[in-house]
PDB file of N, CA and C in Angstrom:
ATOM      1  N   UNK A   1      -4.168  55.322  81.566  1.00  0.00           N
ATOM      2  CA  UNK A   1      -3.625  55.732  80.292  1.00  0.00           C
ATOM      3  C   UNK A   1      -2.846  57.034  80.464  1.00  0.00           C
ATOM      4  N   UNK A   2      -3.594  58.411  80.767  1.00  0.00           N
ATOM      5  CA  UNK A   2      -2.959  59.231  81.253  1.00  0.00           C
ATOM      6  C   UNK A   2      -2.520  60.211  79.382  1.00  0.00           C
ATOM      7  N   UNK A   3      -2.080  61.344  80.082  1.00  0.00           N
ATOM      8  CA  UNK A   3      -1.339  61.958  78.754  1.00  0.00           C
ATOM      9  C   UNK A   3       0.123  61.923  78.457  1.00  0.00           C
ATOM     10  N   UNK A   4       0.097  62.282  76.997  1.00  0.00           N
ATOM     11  CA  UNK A   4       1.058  61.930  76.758  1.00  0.00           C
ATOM     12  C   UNK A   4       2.015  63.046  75.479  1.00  0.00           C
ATOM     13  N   UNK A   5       1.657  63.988  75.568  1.00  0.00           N
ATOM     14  CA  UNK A   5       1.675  65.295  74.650  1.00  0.00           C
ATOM     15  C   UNK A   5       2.637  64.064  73.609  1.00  0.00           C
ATOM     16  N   UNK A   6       1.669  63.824  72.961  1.00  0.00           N
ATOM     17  CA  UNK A   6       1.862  63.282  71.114  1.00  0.00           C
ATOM     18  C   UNK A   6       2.063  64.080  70.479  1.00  0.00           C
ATOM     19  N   UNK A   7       0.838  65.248  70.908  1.00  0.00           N
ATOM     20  CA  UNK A   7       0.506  66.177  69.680  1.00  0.00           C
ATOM     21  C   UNK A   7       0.809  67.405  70.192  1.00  0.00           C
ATOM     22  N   UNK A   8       0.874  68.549  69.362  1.00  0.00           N
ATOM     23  CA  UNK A   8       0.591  69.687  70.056  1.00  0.00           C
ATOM     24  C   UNK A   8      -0.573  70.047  70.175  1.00  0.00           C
ATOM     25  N   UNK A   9      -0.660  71.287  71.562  1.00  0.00           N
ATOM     26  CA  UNK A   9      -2.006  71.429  71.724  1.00  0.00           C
ATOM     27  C   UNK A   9      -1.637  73.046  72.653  1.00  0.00           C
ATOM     28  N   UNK A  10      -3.445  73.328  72.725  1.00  0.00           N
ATOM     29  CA  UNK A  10      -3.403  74.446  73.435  1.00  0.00           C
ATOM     30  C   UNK A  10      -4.262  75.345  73.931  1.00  0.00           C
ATOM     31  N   UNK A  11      -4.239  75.476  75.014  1.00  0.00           N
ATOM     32  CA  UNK A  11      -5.676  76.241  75.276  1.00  0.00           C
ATOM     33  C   UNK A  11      -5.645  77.317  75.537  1.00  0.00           C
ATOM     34  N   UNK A  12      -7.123  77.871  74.895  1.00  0.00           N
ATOM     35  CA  UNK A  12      -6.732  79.729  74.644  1.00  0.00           C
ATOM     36  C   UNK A  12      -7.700  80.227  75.752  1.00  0.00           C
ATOM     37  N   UNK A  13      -7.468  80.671  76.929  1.00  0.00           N
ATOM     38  CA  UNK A  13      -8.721  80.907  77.710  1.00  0.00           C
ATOM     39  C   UNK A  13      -8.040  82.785  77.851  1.00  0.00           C
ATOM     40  N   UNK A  14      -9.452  83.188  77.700  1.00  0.00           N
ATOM     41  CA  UNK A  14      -9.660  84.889  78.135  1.00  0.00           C
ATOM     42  C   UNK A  14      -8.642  85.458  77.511  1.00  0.00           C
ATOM     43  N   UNK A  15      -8.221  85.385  75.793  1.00  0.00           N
ATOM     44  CA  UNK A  15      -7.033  85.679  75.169  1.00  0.00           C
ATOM     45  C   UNK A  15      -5.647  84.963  75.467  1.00  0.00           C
ATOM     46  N   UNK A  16      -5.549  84.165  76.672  1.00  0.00           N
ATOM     47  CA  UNK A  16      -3.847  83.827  76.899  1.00  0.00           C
ATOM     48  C   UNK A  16      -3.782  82.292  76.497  1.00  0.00           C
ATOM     49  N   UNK A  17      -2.812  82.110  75.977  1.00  0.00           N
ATOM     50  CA  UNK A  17      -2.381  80.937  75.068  1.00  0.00           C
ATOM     51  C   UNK A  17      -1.353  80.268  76.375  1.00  0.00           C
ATOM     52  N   UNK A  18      -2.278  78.905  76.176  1.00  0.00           N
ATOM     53  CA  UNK A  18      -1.607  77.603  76.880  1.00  0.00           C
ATOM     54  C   UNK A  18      -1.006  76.789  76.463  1.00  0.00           C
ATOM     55  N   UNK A  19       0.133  76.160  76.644  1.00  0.00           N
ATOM     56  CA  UNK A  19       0.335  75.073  76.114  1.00  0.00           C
ATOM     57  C   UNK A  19       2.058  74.636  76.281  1.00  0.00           C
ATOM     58  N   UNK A  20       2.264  73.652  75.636  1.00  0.00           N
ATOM     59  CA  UNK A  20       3.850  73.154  75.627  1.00  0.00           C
ATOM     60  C   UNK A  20       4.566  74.274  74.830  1.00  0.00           C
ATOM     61  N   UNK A  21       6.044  75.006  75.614  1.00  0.00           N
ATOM     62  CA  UNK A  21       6.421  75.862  74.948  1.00  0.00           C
ATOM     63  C   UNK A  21       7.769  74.796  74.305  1.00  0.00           C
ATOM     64  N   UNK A  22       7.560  75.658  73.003  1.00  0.00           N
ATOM     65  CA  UNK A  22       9.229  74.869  72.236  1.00  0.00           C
ATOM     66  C   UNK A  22      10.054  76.005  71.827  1.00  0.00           C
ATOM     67  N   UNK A  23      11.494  75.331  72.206  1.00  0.00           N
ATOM     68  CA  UNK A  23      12.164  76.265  71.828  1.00  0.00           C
ATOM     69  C   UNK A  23      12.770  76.786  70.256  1.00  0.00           C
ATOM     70  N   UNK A  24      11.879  76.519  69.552  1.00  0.00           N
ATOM     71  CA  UNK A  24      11.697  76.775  68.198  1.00  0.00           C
ATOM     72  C   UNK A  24      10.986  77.704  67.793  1.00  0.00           C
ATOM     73  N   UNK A  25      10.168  77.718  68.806  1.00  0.00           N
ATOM     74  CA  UNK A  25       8.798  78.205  68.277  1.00  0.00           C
ATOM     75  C   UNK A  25       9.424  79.855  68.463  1.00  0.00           C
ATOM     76  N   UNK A  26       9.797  80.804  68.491  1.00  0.00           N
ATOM     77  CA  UNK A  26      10.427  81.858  68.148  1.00  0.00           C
ATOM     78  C   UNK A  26       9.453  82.956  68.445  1.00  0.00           C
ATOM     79  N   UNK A  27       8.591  82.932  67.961  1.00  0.00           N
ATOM     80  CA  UNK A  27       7.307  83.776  67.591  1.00  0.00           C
ATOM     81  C   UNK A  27       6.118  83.655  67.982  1.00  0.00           C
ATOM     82  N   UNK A  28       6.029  82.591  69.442  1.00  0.00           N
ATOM     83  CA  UNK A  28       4.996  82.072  70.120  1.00  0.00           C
ATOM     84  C   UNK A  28       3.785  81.951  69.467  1.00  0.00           C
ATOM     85  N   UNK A  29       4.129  81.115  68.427  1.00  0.00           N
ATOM     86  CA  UNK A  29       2.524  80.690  67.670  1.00  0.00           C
ATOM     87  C   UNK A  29       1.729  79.719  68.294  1.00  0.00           C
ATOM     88  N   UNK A  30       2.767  78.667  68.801  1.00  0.00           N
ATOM     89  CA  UNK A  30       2.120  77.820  69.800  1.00  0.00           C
ATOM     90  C   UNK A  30       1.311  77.870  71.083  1.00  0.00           C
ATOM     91  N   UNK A  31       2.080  78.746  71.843  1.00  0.00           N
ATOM     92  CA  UNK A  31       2.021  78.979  73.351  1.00  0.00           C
ATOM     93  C   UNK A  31       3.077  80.560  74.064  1.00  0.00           C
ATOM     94  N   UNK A  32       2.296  80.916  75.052  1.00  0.00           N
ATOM     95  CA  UNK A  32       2.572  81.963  75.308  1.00  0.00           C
ATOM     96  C   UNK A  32       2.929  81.573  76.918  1.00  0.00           C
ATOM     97  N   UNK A  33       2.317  80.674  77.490  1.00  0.00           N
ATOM     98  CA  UNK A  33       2.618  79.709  78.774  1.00  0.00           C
ATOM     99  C   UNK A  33       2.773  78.804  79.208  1.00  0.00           C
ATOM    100  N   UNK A  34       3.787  78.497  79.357  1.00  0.00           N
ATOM    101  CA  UNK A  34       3.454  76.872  79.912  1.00  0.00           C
ATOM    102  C   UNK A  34       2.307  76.152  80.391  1.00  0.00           C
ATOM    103  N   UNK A  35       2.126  75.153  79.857  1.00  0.00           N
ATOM    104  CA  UNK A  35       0.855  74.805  80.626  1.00  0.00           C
ATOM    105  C   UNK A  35       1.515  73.885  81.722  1.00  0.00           C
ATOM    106  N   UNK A  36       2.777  73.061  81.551  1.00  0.00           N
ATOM    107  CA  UNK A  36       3.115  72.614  82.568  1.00  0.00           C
ATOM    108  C   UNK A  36       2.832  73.121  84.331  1.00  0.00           C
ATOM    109  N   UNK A  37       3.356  74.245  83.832  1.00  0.00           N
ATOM    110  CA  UNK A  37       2.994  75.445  85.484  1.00  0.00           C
ATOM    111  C   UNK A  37       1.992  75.887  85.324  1.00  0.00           C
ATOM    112  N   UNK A  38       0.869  75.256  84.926  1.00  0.00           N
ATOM    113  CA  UNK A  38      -0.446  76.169  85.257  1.00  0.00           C
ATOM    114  C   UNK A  38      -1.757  74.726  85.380  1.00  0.00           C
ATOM    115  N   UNK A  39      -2.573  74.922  86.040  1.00  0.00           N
ATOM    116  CA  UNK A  39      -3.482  74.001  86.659  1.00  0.00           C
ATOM    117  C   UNK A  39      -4.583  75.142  85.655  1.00  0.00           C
ATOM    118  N   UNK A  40      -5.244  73.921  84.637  1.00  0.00           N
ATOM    119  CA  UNK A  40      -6.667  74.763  84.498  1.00  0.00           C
ATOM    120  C   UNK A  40      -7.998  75.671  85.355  1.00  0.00           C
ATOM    121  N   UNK A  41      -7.974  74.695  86.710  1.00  0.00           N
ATOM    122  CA  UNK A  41      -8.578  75.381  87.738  1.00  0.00           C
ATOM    123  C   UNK A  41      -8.133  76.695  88.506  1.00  0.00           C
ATOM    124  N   UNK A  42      -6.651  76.882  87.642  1.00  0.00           N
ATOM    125  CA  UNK A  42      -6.597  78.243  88.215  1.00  0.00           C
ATOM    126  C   UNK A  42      -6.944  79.209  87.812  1.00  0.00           C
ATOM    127  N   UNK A  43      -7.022  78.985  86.451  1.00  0.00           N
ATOM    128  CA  UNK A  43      -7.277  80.020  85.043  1.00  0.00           C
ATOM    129  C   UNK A  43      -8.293  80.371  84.772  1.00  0.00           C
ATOM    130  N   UNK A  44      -9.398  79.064  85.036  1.00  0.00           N
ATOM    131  CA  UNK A  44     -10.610  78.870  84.404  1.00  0.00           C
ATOM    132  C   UNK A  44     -11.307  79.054  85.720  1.00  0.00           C
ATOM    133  N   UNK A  45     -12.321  80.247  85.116  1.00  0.00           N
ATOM    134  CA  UNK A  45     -13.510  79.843  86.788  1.00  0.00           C
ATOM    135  C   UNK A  45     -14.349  79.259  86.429  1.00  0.00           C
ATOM    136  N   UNK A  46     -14.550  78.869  87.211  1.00  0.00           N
ATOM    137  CA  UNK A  46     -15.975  77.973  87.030  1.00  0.00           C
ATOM    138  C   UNK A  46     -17.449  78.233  86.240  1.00  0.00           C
ATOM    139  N   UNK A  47     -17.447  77.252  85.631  1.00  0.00           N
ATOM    140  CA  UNK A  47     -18.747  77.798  84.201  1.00  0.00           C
ATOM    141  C   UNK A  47     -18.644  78.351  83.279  1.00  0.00           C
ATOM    142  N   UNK A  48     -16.863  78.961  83.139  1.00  0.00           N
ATOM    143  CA  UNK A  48     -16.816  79.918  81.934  1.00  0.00           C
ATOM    144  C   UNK A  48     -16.356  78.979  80.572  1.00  0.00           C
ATOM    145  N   UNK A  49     -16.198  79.210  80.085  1.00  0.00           N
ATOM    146  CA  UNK A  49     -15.769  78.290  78.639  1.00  0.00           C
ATOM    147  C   UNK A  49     -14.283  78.531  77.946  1.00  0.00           C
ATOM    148  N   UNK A  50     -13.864  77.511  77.361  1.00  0.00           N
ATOM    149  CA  UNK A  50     -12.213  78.114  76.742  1.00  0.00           C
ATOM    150  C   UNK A  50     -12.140  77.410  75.495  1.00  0.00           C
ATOM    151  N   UNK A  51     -11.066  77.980  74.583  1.00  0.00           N
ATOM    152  CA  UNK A  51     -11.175  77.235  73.475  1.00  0.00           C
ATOM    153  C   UNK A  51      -9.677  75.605  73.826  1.00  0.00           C
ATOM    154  N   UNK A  52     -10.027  75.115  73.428  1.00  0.00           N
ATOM    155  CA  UNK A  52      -8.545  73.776  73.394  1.00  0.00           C
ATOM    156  C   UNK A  52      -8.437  73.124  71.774  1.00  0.00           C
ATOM    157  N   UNK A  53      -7.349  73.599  71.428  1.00  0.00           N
ATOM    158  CA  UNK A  53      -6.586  73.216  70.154  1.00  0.00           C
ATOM    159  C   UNK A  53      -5.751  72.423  70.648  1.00  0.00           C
ATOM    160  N   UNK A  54      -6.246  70.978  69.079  1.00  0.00           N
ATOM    161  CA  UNK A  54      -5.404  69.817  69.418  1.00  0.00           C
ATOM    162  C   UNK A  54      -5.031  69.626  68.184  1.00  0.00           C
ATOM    163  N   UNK A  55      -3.520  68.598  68.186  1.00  0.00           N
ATOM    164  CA  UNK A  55      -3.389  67.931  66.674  1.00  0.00           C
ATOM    165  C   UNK A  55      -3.590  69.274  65.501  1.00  0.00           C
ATOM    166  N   UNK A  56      -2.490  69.924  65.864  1.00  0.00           N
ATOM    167  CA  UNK A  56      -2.563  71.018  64.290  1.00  0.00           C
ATOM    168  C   UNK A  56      -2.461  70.995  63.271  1.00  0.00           C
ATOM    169  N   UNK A  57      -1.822  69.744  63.083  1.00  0.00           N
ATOM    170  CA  UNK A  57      -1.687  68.967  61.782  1.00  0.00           C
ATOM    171  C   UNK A  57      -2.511  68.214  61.330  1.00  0.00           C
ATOM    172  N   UNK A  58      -3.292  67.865  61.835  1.00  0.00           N
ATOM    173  CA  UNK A  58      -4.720  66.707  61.483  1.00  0.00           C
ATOM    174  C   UNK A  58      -5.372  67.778  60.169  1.00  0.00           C
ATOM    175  N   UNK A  59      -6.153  67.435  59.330  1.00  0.00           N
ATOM    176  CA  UNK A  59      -6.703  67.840  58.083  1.00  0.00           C
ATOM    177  C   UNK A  59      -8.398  67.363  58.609  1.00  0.00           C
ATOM    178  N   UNK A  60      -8.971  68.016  59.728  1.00  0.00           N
ATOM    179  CA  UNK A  60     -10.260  67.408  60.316  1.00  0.00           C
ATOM    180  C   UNK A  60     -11.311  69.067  59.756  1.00  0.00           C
ATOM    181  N   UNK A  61     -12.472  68.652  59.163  1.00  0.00           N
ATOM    182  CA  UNK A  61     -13.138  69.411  58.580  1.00  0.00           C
ATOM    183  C   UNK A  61     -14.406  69.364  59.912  1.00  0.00           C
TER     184      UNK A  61
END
């Protein structure tokens, strides 16, 4: 199946914002890095925890 960035998304590890950058986005609300160029295993050590925002538009309580 594999991914398929449908949605936006983004992961916030140790304050720095991951994710698909657009060139709209002006004011980096989305993303502050590409996640394209970045491997989670580089970011993330091992055992620590991160947040991942998906679907910003979903209305999920």
């Amino acid at each position: 199946m594999g991914w398929t960035n449908s949605y936006v998304y983004r992961f916030v590890i140790e304050g720095a914002q991951f994710g698909e950058t657009h060139p709209e986005d002006e004011y980096h609300v989305l993303a502050r890095r590409n996640s394209r160029n970045t491997k989670l295993s580089g970011v993330v050590p091992l055992g620590k925890a991160f947040i991942y925002e998906y679907d910003f538009q979903a209305k999920c309580v």
